[in-house]
C-alpha atoms as a PDB file:
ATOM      1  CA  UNK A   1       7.105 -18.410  21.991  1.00  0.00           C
ATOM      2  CA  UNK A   2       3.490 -19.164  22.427  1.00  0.00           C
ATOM      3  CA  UNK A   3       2.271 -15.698  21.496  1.00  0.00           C
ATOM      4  CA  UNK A   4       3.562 -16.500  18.178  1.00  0.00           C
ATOM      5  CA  UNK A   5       1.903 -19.926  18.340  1.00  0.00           C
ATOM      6  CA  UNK A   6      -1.131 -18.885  18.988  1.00  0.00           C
ATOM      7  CA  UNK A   7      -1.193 -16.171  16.443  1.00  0.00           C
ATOM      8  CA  UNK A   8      -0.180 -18.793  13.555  1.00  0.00           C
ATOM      9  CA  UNK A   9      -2.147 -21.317  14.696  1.00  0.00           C
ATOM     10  CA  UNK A  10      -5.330 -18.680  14.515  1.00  0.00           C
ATOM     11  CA  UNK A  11      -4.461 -17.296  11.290  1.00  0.00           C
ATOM     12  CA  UNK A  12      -3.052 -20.868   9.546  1.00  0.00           C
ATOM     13  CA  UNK A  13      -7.171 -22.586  10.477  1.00  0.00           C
ATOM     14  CA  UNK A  14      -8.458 -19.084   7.827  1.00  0.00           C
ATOM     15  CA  UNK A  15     -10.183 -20.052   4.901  1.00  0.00           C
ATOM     16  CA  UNK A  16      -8.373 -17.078   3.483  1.00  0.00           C
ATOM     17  CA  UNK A  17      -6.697 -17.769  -0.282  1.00  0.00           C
ATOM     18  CA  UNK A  18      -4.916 -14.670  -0.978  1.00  0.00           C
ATOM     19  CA  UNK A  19      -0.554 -15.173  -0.942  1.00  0.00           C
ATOM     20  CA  UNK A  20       0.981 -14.145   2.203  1.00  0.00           C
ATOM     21  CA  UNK A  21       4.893 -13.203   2.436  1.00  0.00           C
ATOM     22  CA  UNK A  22       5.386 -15.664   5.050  1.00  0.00           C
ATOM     23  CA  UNK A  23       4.689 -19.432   5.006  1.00  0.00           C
ATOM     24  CA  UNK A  24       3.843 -22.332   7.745  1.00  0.00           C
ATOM     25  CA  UNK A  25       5.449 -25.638   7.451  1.00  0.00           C
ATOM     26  CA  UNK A  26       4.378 -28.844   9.659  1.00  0.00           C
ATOM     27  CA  UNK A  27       5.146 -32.315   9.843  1.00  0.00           C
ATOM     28  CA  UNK A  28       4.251 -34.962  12.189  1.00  0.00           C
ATOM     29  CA  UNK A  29       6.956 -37.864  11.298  1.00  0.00           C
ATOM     30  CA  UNK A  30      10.905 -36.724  10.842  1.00  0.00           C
ATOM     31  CA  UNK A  31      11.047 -35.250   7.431  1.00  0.00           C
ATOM     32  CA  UNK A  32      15.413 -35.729   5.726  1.00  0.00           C
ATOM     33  CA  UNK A  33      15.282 -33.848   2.291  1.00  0.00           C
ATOM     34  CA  UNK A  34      18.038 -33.504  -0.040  1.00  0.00           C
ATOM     35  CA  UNK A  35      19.521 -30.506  -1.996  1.00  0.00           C
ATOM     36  CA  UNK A  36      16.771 -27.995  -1.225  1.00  0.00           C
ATOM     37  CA  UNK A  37      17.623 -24.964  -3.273  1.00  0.00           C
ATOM     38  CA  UNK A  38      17.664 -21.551  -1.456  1.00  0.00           C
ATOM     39  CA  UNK A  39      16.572 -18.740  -4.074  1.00  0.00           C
ATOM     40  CA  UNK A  40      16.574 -16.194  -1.724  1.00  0.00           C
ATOM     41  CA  UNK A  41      17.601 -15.657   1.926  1.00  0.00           C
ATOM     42  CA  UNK A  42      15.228 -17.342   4.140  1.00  0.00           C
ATOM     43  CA  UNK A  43      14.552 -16.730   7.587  1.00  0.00           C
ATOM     44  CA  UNK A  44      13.684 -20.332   9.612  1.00  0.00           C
ATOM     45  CA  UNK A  45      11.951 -19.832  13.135  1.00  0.00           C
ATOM     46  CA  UNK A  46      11.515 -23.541  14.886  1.00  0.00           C
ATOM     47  CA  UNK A  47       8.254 -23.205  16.899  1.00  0.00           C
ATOM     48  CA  UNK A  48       8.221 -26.975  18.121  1.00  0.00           C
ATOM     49  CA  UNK A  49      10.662 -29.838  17.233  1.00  0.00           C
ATOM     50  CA  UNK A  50      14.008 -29.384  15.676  1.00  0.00           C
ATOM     51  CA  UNK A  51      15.434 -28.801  12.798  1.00  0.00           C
ATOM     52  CA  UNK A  52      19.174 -29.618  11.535  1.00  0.00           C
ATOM     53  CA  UNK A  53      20.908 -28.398   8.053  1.00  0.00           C
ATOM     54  CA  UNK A  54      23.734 -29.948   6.378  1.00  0.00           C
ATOM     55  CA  UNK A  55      25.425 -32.875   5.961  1.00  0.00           C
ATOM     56  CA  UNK A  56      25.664 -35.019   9.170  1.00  0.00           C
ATOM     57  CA  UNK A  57      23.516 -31.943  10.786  1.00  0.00           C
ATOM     58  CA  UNK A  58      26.460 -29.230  10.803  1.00  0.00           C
ATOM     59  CA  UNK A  59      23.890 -26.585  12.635  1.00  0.00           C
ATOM     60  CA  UNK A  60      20.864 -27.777  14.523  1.00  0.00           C
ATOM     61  CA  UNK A  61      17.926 -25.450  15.528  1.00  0.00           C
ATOM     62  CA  UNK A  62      15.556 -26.556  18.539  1.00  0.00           C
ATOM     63  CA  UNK A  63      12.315 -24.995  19.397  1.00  0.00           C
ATOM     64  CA  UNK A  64      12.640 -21.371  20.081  1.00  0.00           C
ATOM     65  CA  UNK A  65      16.031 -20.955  17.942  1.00  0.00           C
ATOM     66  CA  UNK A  66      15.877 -19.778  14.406  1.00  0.00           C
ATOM     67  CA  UNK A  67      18.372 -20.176  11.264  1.00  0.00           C
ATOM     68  CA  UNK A  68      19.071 -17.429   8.660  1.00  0.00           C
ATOM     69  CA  UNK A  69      20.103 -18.937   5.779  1.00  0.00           C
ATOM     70  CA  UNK A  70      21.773 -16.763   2.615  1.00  0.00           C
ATOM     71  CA  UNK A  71      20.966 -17.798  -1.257  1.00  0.00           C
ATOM     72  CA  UNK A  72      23.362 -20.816  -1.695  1.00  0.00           C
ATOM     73  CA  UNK A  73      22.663 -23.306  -3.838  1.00  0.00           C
ATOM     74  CA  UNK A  74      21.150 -25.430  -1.725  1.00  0.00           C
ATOM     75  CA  UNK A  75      21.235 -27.865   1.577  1.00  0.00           C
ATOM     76  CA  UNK A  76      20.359 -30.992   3.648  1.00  0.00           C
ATOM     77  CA  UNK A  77      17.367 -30.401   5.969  1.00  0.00           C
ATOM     78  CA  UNK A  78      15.932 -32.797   8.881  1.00  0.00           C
ATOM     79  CA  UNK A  79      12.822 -31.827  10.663  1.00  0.00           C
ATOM     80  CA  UNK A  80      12.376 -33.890  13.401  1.00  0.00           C
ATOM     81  CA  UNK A  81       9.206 -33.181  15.471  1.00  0.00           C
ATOM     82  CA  UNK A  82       8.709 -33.321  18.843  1.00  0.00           C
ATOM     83  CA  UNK A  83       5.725 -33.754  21.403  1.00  0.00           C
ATOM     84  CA  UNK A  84       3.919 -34.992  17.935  1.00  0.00           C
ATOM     85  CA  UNK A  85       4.422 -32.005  15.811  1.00  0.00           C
ATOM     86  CA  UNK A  86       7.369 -30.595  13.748  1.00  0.00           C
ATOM     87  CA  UNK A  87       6.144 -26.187  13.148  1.00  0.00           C
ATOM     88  CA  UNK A  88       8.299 -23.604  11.642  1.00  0.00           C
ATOM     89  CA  UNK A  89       8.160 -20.275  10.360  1.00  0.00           C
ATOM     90  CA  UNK A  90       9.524 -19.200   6.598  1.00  0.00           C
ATOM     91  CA  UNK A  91       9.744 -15.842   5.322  1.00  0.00           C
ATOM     92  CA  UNK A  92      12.116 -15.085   2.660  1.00  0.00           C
ATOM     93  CA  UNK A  93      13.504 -12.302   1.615  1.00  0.00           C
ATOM     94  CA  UNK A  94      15.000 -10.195  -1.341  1.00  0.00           C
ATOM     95  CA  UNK A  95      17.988  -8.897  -1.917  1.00  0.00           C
ATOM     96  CA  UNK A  96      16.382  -4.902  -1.921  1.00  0.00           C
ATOM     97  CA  UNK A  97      15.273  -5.905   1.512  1.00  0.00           C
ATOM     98  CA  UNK A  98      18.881  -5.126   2.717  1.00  0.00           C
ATOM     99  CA  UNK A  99      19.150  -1.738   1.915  1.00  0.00           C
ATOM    100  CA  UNK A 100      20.351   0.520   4.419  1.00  0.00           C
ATOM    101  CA  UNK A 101      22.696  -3.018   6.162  1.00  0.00           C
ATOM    102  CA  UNK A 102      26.515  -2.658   6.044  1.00  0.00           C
ATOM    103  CA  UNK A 103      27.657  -5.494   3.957  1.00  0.00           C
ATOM    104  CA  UNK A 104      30.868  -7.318   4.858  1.00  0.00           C
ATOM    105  CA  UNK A 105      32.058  -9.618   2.308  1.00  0.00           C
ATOM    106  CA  UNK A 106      35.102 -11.225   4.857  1.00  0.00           C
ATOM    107  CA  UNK A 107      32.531 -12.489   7.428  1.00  0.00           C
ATOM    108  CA  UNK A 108      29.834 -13.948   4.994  1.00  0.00           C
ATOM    109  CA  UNK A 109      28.394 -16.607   6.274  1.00  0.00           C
ATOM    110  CA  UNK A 110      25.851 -19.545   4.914  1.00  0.00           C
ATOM    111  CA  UNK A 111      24.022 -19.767   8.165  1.00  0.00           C
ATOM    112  CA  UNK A 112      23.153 -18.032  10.949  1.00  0.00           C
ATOM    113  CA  UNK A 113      21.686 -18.916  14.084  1.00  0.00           C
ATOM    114  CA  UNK A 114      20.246 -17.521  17.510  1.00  0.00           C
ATOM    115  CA  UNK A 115      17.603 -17.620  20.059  1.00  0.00           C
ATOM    116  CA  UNK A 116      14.358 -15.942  19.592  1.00  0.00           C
ATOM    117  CA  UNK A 117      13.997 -12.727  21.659  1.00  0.00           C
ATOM    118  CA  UNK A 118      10.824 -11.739  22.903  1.00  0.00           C
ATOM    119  CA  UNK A 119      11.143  -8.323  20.821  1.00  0.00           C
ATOM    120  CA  UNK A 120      11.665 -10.873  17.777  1.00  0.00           C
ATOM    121  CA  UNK A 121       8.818 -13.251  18.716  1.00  0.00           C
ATOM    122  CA  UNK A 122       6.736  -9.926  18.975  1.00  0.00           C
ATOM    123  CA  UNK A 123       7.640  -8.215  15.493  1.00  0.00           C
ATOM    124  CA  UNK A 124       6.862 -11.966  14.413  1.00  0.00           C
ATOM    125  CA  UNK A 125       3.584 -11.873  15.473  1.00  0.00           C
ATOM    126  CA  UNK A 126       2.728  -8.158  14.498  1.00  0.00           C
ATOM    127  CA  UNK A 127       4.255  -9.143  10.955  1.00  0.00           C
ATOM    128  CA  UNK A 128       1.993 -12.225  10.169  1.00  0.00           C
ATOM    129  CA  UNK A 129      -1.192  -9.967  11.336  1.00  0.00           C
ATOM    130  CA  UNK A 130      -0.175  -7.478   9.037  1.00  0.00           C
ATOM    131  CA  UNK A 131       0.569  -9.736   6.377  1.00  0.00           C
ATOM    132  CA  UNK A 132      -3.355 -10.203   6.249  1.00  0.00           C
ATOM    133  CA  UNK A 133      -4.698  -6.788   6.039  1.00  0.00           C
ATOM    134  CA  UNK A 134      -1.386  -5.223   4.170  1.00  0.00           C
ATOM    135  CA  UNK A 135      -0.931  -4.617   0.230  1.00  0.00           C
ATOM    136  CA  UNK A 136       1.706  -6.462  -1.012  1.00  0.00           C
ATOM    137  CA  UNK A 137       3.381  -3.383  -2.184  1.00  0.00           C
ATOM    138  CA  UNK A 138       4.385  -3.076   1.329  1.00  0.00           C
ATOM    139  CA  UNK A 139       5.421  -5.729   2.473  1.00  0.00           C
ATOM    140  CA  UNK A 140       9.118  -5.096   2.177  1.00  0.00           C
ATOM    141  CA  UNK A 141       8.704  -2.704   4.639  1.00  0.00           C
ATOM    142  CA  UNK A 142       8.363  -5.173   7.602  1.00  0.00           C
ATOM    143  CA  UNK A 143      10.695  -7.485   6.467  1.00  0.00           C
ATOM    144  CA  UNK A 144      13.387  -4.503   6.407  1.00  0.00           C
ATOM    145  CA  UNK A 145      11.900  -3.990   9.885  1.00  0.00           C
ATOM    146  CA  UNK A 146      12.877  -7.965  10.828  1.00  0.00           C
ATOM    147  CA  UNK A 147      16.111  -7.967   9.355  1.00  0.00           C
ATOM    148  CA  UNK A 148      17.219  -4.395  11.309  1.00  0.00           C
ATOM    149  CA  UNK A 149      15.995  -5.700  14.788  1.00  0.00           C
ATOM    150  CA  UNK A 150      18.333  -8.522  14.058  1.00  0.00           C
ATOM    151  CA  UNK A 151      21.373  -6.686  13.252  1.00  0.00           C
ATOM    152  CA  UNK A 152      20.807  -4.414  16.411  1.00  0.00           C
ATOM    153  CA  UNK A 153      20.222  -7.677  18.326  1.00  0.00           C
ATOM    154  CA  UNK A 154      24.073  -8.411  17.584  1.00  0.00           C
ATOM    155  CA  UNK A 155      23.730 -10.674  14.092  1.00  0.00           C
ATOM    156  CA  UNK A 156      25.708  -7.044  12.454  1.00  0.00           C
ATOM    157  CA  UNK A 157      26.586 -10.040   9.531  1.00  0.00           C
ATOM    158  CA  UNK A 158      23.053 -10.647   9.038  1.00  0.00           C
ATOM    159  CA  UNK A 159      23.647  -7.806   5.624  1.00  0.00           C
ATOM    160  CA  UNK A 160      25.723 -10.081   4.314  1.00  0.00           C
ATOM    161  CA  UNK A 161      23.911 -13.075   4.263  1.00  0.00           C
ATOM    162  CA  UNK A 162      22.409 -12.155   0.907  1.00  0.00           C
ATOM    163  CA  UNK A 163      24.345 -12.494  -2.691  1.00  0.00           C
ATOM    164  CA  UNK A 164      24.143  -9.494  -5.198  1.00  0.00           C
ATOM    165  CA  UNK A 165      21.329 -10.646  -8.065  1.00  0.00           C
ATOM    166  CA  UNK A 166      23.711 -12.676 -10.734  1.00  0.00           C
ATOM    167  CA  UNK A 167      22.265 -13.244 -14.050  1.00  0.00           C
ATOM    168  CA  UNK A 168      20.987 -16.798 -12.579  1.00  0.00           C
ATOM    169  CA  UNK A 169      18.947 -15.228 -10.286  1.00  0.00           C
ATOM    170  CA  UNK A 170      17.188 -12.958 -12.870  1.00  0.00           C
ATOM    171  CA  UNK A 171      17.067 -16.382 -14.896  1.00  0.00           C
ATOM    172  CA  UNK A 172      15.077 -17.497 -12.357  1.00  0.00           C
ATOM    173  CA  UNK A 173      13.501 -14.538 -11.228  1.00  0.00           C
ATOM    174  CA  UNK A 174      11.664 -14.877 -15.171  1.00  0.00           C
ATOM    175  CA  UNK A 175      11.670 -18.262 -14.799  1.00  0.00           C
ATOM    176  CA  UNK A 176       9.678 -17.922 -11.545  1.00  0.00           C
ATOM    177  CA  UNK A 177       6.712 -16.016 -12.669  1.00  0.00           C
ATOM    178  CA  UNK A 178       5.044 -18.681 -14.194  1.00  0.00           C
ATOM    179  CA  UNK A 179       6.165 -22.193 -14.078  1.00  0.00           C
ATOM    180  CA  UNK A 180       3.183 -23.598 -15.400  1.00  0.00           C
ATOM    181  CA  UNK A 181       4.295 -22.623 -18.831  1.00  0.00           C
ATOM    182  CA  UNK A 182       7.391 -23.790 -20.053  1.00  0.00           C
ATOM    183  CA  UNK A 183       9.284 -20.220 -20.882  1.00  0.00           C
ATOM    184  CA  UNK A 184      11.255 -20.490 -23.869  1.00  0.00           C
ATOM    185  CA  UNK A 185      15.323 -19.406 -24.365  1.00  0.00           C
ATOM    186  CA  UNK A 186      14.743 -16.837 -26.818  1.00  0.00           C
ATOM    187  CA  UNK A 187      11.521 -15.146 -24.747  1.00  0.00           C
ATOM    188  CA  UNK A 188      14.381 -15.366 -22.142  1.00  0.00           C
ATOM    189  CA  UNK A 189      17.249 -13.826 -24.104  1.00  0.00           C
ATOM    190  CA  UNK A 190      14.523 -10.803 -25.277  1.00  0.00           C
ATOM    191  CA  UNK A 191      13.427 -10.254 -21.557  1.00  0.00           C
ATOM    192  CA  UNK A 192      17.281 -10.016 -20.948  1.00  0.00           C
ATOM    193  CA  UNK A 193      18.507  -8.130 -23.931  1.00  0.00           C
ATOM    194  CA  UNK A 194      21.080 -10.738 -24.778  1.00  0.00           C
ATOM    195  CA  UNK A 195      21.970 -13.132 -27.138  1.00  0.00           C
ATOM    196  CA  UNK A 196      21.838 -16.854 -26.790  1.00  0.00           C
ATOM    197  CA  UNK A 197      25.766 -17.432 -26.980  1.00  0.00           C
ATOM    198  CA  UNK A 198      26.150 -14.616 -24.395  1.00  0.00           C
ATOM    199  CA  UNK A 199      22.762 -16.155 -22.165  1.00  0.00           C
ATOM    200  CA  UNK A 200      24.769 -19.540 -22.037  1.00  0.00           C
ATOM    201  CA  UNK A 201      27.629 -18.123 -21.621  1.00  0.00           C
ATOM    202  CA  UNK A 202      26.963 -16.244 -18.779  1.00  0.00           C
ATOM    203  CA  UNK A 203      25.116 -19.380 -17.277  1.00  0.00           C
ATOM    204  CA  UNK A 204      28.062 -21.487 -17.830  1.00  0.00           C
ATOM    205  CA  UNK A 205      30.152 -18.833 -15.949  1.00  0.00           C
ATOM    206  CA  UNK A 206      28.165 -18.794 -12.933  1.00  0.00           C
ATOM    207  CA  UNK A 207      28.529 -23.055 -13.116  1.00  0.00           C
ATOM    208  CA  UNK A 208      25.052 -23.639 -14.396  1.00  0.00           C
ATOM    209  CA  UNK A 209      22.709 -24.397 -17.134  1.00  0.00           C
ATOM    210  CA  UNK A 210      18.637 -23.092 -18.375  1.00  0.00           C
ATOM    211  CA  UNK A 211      17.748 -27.168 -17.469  1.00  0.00           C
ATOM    212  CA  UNK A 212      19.394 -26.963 -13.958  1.00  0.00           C
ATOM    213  CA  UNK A 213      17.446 -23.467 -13.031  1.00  0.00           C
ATOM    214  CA  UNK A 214      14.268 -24.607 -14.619  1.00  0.00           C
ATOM    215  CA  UNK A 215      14.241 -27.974 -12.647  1.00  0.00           C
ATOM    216  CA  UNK A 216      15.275 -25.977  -9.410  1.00  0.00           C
ATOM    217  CA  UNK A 217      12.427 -23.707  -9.821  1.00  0.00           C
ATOM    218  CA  UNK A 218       9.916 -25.591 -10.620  1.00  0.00           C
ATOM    219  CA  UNK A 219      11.015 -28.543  -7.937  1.00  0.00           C
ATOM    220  CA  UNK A 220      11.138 -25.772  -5.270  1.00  0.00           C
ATOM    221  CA  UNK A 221       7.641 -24.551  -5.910  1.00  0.00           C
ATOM    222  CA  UNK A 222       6.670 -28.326  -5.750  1.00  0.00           C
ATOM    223  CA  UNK A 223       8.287 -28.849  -2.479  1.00  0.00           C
ATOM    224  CA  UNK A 224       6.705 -26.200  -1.276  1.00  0.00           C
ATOM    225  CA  UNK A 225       3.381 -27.194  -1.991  1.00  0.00           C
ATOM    226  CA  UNK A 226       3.687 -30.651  -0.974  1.00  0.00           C
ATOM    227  CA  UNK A 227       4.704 -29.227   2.333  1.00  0.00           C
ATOM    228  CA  UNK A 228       1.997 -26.432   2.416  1.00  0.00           C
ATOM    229  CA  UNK A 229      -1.172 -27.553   1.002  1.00  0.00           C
ATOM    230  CA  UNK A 230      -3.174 -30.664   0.638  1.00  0.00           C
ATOM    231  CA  UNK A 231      -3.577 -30.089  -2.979  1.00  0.00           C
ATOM    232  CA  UNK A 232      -3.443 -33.725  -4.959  1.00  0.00           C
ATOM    233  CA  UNK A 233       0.181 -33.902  -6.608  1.00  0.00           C
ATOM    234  CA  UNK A 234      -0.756 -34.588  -9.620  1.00  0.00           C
ATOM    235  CA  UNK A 235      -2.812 -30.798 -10.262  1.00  0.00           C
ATOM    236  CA  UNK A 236       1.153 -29.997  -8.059  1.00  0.00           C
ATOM    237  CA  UNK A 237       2.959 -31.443 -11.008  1.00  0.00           C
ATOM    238  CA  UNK A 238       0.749 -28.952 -13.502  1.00  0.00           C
ATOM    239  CA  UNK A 239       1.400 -26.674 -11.275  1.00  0.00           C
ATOM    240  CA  UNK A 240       4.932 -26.799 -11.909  1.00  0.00           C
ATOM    241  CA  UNK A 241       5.176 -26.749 -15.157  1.00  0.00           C
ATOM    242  CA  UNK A 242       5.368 -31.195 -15.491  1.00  0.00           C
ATOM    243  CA  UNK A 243       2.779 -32.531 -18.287  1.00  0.00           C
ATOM    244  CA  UNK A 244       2.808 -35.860 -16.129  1.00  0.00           C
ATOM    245  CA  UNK A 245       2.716 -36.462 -12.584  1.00  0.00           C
ATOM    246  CA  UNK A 246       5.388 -39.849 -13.157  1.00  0.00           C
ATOM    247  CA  UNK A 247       8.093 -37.177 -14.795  1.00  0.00           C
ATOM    248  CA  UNK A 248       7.573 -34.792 -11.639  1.00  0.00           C
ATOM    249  CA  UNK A 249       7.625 -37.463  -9.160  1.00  0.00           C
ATOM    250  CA  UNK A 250      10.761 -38.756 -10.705  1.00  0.00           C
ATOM    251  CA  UNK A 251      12.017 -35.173 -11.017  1.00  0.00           C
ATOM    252  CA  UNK A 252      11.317 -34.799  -7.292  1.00  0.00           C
ATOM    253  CA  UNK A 253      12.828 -37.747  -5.707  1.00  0.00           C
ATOM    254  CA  UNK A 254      16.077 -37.166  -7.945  1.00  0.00           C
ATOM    255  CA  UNK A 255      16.856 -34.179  -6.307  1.00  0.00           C
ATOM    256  CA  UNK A 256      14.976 -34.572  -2.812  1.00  0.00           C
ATOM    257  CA  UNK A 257      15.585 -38.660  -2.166  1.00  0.00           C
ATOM    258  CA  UNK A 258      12.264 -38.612  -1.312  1.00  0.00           C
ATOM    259  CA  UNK A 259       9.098 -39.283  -3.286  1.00  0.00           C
ATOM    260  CA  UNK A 260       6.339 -36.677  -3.003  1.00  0.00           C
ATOM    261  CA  UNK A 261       3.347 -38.976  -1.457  1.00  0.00           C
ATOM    262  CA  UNK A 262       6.083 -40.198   0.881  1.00  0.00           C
ATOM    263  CA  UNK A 263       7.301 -36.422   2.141  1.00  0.00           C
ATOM    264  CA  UNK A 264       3.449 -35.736   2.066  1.00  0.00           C
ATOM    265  CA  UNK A 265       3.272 -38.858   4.223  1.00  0.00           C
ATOM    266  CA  UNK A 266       5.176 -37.399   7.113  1.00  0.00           C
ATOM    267  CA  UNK A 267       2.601 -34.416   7.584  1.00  0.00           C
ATOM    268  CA  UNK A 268      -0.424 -37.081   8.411  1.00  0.00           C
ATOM    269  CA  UNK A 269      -1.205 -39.499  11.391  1.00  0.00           C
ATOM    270  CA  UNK A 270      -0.860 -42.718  11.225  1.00  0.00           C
END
């Protein structure tokens, strides 16, 4: 695993701005946050410490392990560091990115685990050098070539870890391309070509609401910010698409349990 440590930690110290399709997240105190939504597949590589998922930590991930997890709702995480530092690995993934992966509805499963190979460790590291000099248009390329090394590795349910696109996730989808403004129902029944009986209809069908996805979305992006930058929370809160900072820190710890100075907290010394 250190090739791939070494290759983050070179490439996470860049002054380099531009998005990259994987992210780097790092604590140094135990992190527990509540009901973190899962838009899309995510792939979870534990590079030091541990990290456990669900209630009363169902599946646990140590260092060197990694957790595949499909686009539920959302779950319980812990990250618990170890030797002073929690560091993991996120790419996610779309659903086009499993093209060409037999699908088997019977064995879907939530979460999948296994040990890093050093063929996985290695695409790993080849795919966050690429990420740097690569066009985005692209990038779906390597992340097909992740997910197929995994199903020859034995995960063969790893195509099934990701749900067909429902009409929430094109909610969101809209939703997500700009959470600074606050998108509007009918702008969202035009992009859709539908009604607004038949938009909350098929909302209400698929067990939620506009509010609920909004608040999802635009808590996500916060999360991940808090947990990825240093950027001050209130310019987080615009960010998200909150007019106040006191409305998105309330927001936050509603869903999370946890304020966001406190989970910012846990990434500093004492």
């Amino acid at each position: 695993m250190q090739e791939l440590i070494d290759t983050i930690k070179s490439f996470n110290h860049c002054p380099e701005k531009r998005i990259l399709p994987y992210s780097i997240y790092s604590s140094m105190k135990t992190q527990h946050i509540l009901n973190v939504p899962i838009a899309k597949p995510l792939l979870i590589v534990v590079l030091s410490g541990t990290k456990e998922l669900g209630k009363n930590a169902q599946s646990t991930a140590r260092s060197g392990y990694f957790a595949f997890l499909s686009n539920k709702t959302s779950i319980d995480m812990r990250n618990i560091p170890k030797n002073q530092e929690y560091l993991a690995l996120l790419i996610d993934f779309e659903y086009s990115d499993f093209n060409g992966l037999q699908k088997n509805l019977k064995t879907r499963e939530d979460i999948i685990m296994g040990e890093v190979s050093p063929p996985l460790e290695k695409i790993l590291s080849q795919f966050i050098e690429w990420s740097h000099i690569a066009p985005k248009e692209i990038w779906s390329l390597r992340k097909q070539e992740i997910l197929h090394l995994l199903y020859l590795s034995g995960f063969d349910h790893i195509g099934s870890m990701s749900e067909a696109s429902g009409f929430t996730h094109k909610v969101h989808d809209i939703i997500n391309e700009d959470l600074s403004q606050d998108i509007k129902l009918t702008t969202l029944c035009l992009r859709l070509g539908v009604s607004e009986s038949t938009f909350r209809r098929k909302l209400k069908l698929e067990n939620t609401n506009l509010q609920k996805i909004k608040d999802q979305a635009r808590l996500g992006l916060g999360l991940h910010l808090i947990q990825t930058t240093l950027e001050p929370i209130g310019i987080i809160s615009g960010l998200c698409g909150y007019t106040s900072q006191s409305r998105f820190t309330d927001k936050f710890k509603q869903l999370f349990r946890i304020t966001p100075s406190d989970l910012r907290k846990t990434r500093m010394t004492d």
